[in-house]
C-alpha atoms as a PDB file:
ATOM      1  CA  UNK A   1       0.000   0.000   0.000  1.00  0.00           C
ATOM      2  CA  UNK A   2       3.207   2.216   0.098  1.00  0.00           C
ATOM      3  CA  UNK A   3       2.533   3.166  -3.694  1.00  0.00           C
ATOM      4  CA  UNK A   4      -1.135   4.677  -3.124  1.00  0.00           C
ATOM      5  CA  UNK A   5      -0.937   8.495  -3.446  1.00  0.00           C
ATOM      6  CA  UNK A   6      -0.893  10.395  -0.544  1.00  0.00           C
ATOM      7  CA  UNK A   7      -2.846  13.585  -0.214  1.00  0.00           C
ATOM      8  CA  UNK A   8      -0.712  17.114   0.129  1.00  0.00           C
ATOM      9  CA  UNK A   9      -2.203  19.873   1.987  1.00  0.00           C
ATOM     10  CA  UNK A  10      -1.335  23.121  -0.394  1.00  0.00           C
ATOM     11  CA  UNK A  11       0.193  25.690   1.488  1.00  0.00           C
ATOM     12  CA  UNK A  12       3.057  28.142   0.786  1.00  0.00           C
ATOM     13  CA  UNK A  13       5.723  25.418   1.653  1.00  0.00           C
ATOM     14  CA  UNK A  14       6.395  21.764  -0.118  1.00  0.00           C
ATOM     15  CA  UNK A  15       8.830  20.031   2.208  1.00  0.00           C
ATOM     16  CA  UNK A  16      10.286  17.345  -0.394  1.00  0.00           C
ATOM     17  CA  UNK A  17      11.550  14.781   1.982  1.00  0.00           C
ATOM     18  CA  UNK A  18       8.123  12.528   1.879  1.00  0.00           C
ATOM     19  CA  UNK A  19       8.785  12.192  -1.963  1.00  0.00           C
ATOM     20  CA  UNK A  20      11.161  10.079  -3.859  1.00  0.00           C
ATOM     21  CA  UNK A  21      13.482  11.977  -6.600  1.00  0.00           C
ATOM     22  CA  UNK A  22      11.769  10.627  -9.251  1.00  0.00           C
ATOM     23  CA  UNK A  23       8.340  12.047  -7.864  1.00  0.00           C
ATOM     24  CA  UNK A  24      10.025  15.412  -7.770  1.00  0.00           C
ATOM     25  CA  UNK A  25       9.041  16.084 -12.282  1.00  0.00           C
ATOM     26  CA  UNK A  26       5.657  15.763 -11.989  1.00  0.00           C
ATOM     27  CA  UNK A  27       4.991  17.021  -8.228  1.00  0.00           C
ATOM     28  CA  UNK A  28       6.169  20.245  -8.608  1.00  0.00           C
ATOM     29  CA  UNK A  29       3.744  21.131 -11.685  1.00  0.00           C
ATOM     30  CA  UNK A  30       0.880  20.292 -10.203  1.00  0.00           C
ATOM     31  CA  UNK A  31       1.746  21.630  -6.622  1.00  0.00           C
ATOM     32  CA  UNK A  32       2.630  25.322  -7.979  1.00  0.00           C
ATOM     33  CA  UNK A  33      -0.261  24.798 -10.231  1.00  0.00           C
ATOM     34  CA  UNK A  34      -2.413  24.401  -7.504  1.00  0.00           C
ATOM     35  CA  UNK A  35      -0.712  26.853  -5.261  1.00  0.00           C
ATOM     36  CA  UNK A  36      -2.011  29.571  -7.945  1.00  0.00           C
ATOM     37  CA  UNK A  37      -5.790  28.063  -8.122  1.00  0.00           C
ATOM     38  CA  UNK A  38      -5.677  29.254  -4.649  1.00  0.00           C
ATOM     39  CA  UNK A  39      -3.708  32.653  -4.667  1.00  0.00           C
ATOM     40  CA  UNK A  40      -0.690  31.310  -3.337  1.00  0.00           C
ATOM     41  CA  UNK A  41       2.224  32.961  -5.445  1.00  0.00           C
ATOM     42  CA  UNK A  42       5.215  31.994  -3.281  1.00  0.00           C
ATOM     43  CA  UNK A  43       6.262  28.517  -1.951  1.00  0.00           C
ATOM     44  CA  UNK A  44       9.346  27.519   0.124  1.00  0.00           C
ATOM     45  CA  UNK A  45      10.647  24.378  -1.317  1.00  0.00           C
ATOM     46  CA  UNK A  46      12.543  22.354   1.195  1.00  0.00           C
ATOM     47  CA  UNK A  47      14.590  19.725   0.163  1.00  0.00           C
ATOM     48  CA  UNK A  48      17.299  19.569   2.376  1.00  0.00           C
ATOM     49  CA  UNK A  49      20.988  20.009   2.526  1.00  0.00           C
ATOM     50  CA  UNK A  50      22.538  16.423   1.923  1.00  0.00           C
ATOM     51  CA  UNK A  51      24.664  15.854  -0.756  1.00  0.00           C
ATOM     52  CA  UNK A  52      22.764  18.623  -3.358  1.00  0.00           C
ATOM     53  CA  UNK A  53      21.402  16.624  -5.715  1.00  0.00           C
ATOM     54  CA  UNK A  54      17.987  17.211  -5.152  1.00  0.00           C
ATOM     55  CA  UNK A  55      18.306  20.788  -5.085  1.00  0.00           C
ATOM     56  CA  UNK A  56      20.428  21.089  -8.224  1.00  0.00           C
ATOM     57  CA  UNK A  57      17.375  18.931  -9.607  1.00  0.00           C
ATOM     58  CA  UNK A  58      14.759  20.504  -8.121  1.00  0.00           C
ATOM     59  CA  UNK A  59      16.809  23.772  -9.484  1.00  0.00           C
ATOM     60  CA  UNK A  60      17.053  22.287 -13.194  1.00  0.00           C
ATOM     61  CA  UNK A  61      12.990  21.620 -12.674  1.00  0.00           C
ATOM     62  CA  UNK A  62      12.579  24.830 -11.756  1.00  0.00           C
ATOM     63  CA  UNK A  63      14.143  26.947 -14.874  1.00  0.00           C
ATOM     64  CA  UNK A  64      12.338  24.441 -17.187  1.00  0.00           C
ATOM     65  CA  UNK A  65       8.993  25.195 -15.332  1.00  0.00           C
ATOM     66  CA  UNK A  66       7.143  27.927 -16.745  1.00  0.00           C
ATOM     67  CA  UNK A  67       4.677  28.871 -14.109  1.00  0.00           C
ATOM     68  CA  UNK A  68       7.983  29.907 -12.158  1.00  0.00           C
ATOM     69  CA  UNK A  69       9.176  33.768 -12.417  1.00  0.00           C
ATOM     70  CA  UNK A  70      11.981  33.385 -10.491  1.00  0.00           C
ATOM     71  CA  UNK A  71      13.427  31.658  -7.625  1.00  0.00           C
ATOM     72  CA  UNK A  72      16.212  32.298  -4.558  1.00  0.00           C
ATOM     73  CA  UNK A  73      18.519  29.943  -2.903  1.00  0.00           C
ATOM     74  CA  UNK A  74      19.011  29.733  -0.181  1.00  0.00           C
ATOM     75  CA  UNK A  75      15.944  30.969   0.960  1.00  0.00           C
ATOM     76  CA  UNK A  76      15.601  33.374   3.543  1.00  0.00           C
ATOM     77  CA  UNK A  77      13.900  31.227   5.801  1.00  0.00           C
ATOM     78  CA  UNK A  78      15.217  27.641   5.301  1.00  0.00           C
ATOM     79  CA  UNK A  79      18.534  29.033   4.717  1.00  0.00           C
ATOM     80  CA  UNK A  80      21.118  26.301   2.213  1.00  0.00           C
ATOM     81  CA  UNK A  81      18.242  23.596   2.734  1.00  0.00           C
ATOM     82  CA  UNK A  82      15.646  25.363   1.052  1.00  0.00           C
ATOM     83  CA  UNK A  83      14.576  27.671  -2.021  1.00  0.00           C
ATOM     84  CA  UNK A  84      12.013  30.099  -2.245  1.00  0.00           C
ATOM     85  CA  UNK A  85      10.160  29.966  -5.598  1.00  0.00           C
ATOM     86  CA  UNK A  86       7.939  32.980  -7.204  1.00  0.00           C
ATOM     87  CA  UNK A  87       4.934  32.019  -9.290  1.00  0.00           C
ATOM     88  CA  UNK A  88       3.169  34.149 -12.716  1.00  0.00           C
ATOM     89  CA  UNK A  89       0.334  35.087 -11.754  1.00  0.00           C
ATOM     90  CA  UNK A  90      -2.270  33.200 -14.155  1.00  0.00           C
ATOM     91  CA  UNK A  91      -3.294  35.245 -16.952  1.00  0.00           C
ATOM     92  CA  UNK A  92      -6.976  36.504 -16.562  1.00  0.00           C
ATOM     93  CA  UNK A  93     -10.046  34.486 -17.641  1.00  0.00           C
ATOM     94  CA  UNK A  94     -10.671  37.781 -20.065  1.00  0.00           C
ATOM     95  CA  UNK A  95      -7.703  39.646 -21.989  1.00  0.00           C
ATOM     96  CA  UNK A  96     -10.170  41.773 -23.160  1.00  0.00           C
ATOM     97  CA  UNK A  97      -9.539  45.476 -22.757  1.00  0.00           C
ATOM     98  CA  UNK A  98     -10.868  49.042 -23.904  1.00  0.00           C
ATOM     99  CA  UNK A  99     -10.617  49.290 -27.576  1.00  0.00           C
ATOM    100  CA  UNK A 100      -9.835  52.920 -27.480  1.00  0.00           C
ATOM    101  CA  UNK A 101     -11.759  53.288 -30.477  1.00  0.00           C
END
């Protein structure tokens, strides 16, 4: 029963250490996508200090992704095992404006 998905509360920080590496590719995506259903335009991504291959992972994820505006490591509060990530904001239902005609 180990492989049954377990639910993730969505909050403004995704501790990594529950997840296996190979979870990491298709977590993240739907996590920040969800984080921005709900408003949530910042997340702290911990994934420890160890030997820096998850972060340098999670890092190559992250430049590839492109709901991501930027993102900081170390993160201010986390410090060299985490990195604060920046969301887009999602583009609005409507992009229609005043025609100015």
């Amino acid at each position: 029963m180990e492989d049954e998905p377990h639910p993730v509360p969505v909050t403004n920080e995704l501790d990594l250490h529950t997840f296996r590496p190979s979870e990491i590719g298709e977590l993240l995506p739907e996590y920040f996508s969800e984080c921005l259903r709900l408003g949530i335009r910042g997340v702290r991504v911990i994934h420890g200090k160890g030997t820096g291959t998850l972060r340098q992972g999670v890092h190559a994820l992250l430049r590839r992704l492109p709901e991501v505006a930027e993102f900081h490591y170390p993160a201010a509060e986390g410090g060299w095992g985490a990195t604060w990530v920046i969301l887009r904001p999602t583009a609005p239902e409507s992009t229609a404006g005043p025609t100015g005609d």
